[in-house]
C-alpha atoms as a PDB file:
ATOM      1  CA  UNK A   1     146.576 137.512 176.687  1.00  0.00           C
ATOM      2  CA  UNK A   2     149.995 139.356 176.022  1.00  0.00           C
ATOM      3  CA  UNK A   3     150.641 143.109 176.279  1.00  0.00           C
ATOM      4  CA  UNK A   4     153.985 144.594 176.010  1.00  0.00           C
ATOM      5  CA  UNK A   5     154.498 148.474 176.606  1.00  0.00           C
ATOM      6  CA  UNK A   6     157.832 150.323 176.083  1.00  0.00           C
ATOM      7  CA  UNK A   7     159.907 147.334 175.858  1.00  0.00           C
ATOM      8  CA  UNK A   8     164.174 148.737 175.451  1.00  0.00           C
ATOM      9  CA  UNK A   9     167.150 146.690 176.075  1.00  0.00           C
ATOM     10  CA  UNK A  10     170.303 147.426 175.725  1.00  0.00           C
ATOM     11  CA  UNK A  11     173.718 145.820 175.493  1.00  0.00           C
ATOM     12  CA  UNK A  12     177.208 147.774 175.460  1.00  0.00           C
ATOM     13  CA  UNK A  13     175.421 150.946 174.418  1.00  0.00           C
ATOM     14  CA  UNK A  14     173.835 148.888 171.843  1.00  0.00           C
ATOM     15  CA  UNK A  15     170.229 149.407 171.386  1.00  0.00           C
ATOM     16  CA  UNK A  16     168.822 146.027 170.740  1.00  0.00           C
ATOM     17  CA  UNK A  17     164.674 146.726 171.520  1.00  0.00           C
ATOM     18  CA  UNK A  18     164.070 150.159 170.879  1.00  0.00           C
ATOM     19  CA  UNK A  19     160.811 150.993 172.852  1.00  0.00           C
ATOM     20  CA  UNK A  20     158.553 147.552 171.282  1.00  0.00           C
ATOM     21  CA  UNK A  21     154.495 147.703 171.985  1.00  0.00           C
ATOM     22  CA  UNK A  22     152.238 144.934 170.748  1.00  0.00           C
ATOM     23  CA  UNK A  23     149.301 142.694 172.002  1.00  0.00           C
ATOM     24  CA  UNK A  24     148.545 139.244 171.545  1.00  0.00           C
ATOM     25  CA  UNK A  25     145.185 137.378 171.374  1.00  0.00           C
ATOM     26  CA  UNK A  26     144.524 133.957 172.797  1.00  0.00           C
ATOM     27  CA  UNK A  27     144.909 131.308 170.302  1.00  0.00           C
ATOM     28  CA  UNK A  28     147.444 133.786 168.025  1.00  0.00           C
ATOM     29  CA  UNK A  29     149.785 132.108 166.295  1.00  0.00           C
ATOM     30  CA  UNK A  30     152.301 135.105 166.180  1.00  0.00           C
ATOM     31  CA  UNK A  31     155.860 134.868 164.005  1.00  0.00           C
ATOM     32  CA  UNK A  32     158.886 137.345 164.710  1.00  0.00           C
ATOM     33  CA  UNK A  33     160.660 137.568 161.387  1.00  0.00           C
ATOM     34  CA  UNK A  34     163.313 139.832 160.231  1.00  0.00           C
ATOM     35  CA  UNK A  35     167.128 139.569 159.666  1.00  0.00           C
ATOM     36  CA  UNK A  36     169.989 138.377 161.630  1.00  0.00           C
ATOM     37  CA  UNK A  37     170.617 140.713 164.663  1.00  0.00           C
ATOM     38  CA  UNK A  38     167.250 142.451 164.353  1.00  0.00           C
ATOM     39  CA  UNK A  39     166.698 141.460 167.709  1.00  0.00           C
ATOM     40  CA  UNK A  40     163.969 138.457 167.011  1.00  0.00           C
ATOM     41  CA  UNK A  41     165.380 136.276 169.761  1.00  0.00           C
ATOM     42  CA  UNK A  42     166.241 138.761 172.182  1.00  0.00           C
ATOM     43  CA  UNK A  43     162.595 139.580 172.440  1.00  0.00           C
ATOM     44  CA  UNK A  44     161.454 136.084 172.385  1.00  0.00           C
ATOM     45  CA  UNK A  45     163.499 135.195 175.520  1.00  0.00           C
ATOM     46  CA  UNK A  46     162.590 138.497 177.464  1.00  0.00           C
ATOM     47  CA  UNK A  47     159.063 137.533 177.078  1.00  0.00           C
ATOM     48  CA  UNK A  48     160.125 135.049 179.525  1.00  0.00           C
ATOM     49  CA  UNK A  49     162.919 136.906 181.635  1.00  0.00           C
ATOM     50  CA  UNK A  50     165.804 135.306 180.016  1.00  0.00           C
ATOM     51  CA  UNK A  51     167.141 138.131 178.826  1.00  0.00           C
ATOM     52  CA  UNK A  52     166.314 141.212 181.540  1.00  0.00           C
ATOM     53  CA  UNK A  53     165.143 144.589 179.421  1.00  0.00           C
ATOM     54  CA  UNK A  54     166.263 148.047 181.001  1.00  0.00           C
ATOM     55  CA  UNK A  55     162.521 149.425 180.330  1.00  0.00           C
ATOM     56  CA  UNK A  56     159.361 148.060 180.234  1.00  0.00           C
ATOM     57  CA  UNK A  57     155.938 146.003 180.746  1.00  0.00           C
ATOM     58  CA  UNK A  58     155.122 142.641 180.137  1.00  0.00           C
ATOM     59  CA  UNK A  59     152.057 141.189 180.699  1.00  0.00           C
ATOM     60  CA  UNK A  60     150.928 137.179 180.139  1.00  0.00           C
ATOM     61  CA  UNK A  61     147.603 136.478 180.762  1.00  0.00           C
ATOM     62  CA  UNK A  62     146.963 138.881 183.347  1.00  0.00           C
ATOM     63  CA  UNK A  63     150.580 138.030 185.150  1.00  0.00           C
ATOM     64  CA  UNK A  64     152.046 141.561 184.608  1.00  0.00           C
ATOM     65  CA  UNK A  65     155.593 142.843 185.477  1.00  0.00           C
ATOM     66  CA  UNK A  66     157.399 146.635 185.515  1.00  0.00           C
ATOM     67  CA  UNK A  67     160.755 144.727 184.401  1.00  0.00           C
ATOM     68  CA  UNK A  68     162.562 147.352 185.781  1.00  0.00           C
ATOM     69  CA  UNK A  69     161.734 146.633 189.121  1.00  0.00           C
ATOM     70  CA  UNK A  70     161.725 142.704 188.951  1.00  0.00           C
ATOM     71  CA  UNK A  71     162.402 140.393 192.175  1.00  0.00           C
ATOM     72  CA  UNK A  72     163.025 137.106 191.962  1.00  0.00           C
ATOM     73  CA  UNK A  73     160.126 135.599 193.179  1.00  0.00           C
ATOM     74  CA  UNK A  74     158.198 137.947 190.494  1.00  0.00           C
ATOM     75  CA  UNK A  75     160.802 135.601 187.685  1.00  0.00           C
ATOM     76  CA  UNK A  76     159.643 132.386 189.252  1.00  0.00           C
ATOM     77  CA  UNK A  77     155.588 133.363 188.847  1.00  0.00           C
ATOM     78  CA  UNK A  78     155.992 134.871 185.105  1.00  0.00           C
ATOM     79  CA  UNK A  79     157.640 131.557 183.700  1.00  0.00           C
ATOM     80  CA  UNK A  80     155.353 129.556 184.771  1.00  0.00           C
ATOM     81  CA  UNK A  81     152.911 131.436 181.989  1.00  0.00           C
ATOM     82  CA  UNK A  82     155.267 129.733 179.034  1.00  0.00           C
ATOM     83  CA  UNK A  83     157.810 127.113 178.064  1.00  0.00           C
ATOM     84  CA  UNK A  84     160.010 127.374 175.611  1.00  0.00           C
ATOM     85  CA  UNK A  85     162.012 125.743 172.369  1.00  0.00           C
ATOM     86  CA  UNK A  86     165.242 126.421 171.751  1.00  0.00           C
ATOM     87  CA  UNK A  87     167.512 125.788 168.837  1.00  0.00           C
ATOM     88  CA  UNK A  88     169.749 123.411 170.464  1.00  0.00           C
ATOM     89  CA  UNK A  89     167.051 121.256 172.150  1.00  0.00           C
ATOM     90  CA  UNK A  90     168.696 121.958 175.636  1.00  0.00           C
ATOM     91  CA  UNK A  91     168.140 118.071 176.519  1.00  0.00           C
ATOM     92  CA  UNK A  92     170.067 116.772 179.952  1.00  0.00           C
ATOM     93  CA  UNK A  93     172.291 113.897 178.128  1.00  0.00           C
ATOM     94  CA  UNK A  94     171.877 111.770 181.385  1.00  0.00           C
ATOM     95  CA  UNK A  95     168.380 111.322 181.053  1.00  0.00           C
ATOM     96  CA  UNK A  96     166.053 109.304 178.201  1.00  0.00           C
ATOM     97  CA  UNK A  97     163.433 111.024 176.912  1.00  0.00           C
ATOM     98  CA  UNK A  98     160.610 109.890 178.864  1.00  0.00           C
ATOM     99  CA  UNK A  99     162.976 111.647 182.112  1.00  0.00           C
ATOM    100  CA  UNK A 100     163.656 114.430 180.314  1.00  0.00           C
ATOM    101  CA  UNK A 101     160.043 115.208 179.771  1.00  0.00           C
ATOM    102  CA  UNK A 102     159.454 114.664 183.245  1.00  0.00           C
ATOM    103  CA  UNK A 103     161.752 116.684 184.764  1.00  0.00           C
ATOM    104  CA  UNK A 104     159.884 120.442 184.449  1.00  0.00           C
ATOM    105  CA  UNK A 105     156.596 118.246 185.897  1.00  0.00           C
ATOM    106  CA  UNK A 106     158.599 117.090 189.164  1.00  0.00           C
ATOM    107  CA  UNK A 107     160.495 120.281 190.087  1.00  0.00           C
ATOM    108  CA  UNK A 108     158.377 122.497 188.916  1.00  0.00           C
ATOM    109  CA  UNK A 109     155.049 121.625 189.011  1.00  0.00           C
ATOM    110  CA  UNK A 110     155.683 119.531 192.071  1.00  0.00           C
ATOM    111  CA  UNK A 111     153.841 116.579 190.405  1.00  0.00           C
ATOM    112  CA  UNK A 112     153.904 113.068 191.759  1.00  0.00           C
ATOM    113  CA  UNK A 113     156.034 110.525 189.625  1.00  0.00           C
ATOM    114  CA  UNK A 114     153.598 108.720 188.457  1.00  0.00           C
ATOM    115  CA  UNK A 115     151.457 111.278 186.831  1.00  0.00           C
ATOM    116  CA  UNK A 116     154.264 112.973 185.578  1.00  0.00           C
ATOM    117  CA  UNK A 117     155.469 110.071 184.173  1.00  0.00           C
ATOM    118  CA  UNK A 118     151.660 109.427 182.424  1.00  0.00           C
ATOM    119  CA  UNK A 119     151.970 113.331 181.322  1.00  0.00           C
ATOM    120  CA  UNK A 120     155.408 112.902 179.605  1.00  0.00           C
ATOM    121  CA  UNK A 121     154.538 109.660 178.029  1.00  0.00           C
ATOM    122  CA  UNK A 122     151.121 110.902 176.865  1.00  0.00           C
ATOM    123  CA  UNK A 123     153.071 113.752 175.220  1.00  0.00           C
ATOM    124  CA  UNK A 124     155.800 111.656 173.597  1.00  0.00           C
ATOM    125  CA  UNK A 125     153.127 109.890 171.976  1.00  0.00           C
ATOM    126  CA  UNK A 126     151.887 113.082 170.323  1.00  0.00           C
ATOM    127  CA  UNK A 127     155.265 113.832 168.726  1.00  0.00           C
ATOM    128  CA  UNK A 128     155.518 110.326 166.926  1.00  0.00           C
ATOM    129  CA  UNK A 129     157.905 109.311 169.835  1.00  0.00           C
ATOM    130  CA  UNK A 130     156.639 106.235 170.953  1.00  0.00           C
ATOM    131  CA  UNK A 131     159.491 103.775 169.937  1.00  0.00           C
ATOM    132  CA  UNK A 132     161.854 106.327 171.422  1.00  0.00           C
ATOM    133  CA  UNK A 133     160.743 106.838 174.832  1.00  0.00           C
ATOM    134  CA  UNK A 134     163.558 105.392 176.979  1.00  0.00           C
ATOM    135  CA  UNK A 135     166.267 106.195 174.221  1.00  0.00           C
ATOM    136  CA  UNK A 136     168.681 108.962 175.126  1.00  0.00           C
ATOM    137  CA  UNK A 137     169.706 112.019 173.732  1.00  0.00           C
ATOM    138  CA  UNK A 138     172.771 110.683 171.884  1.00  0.00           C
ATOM    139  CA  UNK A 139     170.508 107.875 170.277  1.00  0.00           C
ATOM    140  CA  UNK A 140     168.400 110.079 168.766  1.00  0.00           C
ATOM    141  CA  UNK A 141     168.922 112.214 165.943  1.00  0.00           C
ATOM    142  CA  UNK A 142     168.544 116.039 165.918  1.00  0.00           C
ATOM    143  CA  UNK A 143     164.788 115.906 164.822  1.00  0.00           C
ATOM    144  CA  UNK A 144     163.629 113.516 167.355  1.00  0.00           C
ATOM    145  CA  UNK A 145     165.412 115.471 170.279  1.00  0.00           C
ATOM    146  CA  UNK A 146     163.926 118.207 169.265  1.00  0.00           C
ATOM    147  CA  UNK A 147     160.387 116.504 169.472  1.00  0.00           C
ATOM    148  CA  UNK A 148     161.596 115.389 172.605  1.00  0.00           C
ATOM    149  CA  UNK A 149     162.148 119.135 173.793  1.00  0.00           C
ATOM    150  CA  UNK A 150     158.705 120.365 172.523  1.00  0.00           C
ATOM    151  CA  UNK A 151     156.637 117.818 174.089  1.00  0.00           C
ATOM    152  CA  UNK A 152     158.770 118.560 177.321  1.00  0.00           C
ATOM    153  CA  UNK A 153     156.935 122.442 176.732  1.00  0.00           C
ATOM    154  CA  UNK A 154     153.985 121.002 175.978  1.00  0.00           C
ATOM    155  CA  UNK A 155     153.912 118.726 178.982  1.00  0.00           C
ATOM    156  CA  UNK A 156     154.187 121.650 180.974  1.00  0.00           C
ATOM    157  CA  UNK A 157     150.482 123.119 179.855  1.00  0.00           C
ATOM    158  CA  UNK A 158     152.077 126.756 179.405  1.00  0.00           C
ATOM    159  CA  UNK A 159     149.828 129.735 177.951  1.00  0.00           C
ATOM    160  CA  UNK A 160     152.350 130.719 175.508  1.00  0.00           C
ATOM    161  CA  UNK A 161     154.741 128.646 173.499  1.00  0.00           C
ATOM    162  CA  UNK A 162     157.516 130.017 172.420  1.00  0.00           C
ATOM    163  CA  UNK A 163     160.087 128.558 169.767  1.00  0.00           C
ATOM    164  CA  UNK A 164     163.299 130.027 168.610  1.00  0.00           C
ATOM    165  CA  UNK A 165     164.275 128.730 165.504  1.00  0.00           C
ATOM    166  CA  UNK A 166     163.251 125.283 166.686  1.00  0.00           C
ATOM    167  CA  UNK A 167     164.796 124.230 162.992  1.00  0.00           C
ATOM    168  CA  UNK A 168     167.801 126.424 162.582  1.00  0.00           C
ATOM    169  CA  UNK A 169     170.479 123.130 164.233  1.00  0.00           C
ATOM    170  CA  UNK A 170     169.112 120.683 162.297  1.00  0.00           C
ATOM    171  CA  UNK A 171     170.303 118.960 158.979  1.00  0.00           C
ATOM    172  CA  UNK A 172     167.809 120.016 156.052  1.00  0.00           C
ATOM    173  CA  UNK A 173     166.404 116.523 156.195  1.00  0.00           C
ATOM    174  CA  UNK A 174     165.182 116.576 159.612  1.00  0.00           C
ATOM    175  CA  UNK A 175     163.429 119.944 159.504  1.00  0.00           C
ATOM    176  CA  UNK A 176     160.479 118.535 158.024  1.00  0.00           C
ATOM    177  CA  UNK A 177     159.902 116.068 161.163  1.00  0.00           C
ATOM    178  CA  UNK A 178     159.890 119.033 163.348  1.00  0.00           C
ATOM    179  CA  UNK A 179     157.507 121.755 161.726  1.00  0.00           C
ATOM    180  CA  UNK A 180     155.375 118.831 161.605  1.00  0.00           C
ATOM    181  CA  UNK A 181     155.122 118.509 165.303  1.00  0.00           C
ATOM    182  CA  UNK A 182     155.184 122.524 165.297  1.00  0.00           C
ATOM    183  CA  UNK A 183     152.197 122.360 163.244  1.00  0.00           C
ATOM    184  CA  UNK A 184     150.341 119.702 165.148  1.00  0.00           C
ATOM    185  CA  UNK A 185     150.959 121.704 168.389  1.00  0.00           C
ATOM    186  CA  UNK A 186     149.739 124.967 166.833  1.00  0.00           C
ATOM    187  CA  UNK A 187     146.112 122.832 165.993  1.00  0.00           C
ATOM    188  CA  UNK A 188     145.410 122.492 169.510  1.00  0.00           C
ATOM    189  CA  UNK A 189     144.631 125.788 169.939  1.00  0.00           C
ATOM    190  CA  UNK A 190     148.131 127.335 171.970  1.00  0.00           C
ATOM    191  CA  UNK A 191     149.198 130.428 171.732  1.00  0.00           C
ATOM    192  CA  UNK A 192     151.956 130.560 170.216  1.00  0.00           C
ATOM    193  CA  UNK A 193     155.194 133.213 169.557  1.00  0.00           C
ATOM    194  CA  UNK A 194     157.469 131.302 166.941  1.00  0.00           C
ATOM    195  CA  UNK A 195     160.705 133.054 165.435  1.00  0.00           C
ATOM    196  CA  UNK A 196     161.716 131.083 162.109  1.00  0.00           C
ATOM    197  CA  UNK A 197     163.679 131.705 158.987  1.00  0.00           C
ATOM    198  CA  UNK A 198     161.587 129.201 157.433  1.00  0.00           C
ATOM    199  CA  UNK A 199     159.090 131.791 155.291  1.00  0.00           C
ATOM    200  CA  UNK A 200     157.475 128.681 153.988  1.00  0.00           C
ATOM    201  CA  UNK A 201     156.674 127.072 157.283  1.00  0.00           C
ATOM    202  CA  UNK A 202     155.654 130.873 158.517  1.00  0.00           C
ATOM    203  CA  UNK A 203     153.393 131.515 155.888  1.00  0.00           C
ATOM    204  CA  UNK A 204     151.443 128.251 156.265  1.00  0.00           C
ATOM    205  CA  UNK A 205     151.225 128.446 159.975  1.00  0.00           C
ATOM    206  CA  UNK A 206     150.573 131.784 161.673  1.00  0.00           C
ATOM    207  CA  UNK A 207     148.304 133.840 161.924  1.00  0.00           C
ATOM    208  CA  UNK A 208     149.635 137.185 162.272  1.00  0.00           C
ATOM    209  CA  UNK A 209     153.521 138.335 161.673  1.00  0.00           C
ATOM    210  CA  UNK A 210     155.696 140.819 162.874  1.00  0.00           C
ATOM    211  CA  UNK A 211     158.527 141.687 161.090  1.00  0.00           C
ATOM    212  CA  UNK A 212     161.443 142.990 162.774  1.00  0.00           C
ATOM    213  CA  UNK A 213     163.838 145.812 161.593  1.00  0.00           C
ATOM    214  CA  UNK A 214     167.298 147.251 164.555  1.00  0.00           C
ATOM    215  CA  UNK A 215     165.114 146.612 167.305  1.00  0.00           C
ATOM    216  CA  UNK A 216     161.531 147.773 166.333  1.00  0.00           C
ATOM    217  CA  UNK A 217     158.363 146.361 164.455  1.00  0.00           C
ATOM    218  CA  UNK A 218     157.849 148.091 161.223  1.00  0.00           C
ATOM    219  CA  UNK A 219     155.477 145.795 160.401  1.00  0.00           C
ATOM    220  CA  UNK A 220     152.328 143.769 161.907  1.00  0.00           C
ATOM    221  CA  UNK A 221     149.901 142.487 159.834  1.00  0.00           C
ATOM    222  CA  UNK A 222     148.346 139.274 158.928  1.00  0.00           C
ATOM    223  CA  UNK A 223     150.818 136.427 157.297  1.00  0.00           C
ATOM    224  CA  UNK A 224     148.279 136.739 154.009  1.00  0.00           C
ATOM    225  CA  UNK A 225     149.010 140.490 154.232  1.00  0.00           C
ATOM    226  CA  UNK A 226     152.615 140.155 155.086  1.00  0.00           C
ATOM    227  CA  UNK A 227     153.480 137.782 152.474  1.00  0.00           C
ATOM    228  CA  UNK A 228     151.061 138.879 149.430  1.00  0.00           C
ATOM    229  CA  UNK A 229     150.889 143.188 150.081  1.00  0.00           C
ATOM    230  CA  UNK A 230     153.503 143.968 152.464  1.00  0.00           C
ATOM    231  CA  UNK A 231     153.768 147.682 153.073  1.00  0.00           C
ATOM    232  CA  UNK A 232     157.313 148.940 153.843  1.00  0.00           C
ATOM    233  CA  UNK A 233     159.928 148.532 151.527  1.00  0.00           C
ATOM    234  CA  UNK A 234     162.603 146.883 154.101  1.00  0.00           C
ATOM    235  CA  UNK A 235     159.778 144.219 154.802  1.00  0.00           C
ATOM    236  CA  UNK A 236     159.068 143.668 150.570  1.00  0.00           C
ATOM    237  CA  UNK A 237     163.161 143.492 150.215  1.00  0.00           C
ATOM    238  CA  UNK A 238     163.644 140.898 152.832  1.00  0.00           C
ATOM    239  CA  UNK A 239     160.230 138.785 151.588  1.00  0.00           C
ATOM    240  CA  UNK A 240     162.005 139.163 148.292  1.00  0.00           C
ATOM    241  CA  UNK A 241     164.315 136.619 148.246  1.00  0.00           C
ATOM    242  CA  UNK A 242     161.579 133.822 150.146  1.00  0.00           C
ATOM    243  CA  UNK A 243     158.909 134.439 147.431  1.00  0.00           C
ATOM    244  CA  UNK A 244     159.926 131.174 145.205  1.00  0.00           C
ATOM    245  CA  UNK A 245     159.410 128.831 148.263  1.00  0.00           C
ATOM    246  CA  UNK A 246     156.466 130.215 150.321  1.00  0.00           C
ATOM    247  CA  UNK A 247     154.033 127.477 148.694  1.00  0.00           C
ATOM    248  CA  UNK A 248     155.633 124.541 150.543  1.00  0.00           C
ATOM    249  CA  UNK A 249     153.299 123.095 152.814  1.00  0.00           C
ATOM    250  CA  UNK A 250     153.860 120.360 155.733  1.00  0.00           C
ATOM    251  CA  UNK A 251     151.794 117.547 156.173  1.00  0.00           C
ATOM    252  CA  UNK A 252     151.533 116.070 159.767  1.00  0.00           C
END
């Protein structure tokens, strides 16, 4: 599904990715975790050419690119393998929900109105937005634009999800709203490539995690192995300080 090879950027003479390789599996729920500035959302927005490594292959289900020889049209054809969450929902202001949701189905997809407009709605529904589908972004709070943003991903059928720190801009009551929805998505089966500082929500949720140390995995293991045996000692020092709160769960 994904294969990276040799991954390195660089900013400034700063070495951000030094030289990543993993895989993927269909149906993965993968988290990046590690501290601030280990590079967790660089990678996460190279895997879709938002950030442009120096070095390296990326491939998404069997769409593969050398990304230092990329061409536009080659940027155009790789997004369309995943959508994306980010942490400050990224809504346009002049548009309710419901438009905002359509938007990605229209320009890019090329869809006619009306089933885009069944598509968003559908997919508004499944966030618990209902009530909220012709508000706009300034009516809503920060937990329901967010839901607004990830059914606009979902609405776009992508192969890989991707979420970075869909939580991380939100006020500590509305977090719960949103791994909720994170959750529900993560039932249906997506792939998914989620970077969090919410150990709690991690541990309940993926299935594998990589944690993250200056730019290279030190460690890839399952979340049960990650959070009960981890093996390096930078992993078990950062895990350290998440161990009281890691038996939260969230209920859809």
């Amino acid at each position: 599904m994904i294969e990276v090879k040799d991954l390195t950027l660089s900013f400034a003479q700063n070495l951000i990715l030094d030289h990543l390789n993993f895989q993927i599996k269909p149906h993965e729920i993968v988290a990046i975790i590690g501290a601030s500035g280990a590079g967790k959302s660089t990678l996460l927005r190279c895997l879709n050419l938002l950030e442009k490594p120096q070095q390296g292959y990326i491939e998404i289900d069997n769409v593969g690119l050398d990304v230092s020889q990329i061409k536009r049209r080659d940027i155009v054809k790789f997004r369309q393998q995943t959508a994306m969450v980010f942490q400050q929902f990224n809504l346009f202001q002049q548009k309710n929900a419901l438009e905002n949701v359509m938007e990605g189905l229209i320009i890019v997809k090329k869809l006619p109105k009306a089933q885009a407009q069944q598509i968003a709605y559908e997919k508004l529904v499944e966030v618990g937005l209902k009530e909220r589908i012709y508000h706009y972004p300034k009516q809503l709070s920060g937990g329901q634009q967010q839901r607004v943003a990830i059914a606009r991903a979902l609405a776009m059928d992508p192969k890989v999800l991707l979420l970075d720190e869909p939580t991380s801009a939100l006020d500590p009551e509305l977090v719960g709203e949103v791994l909720a929805t994170i959750k529900m998505a993560a039932k249906s089966g997506i792939t998914m490539i989620l970077v969090s500082h919410e150990m709690s929500f991690v541990h309940d949720i993926a299935t594998r995690v990589l944690f993250l140390d200056k730019g290279q995995i030190i460690e890839d293991s399952s979340s049960q192995q990650m959070f009960s045996n981890p093996k390096q000692l930078r992993t078990k020092a950062f895990l350290a300080r998440y161990y009281s709160s890691i038996q939260v769960d969230y209920e859809i």
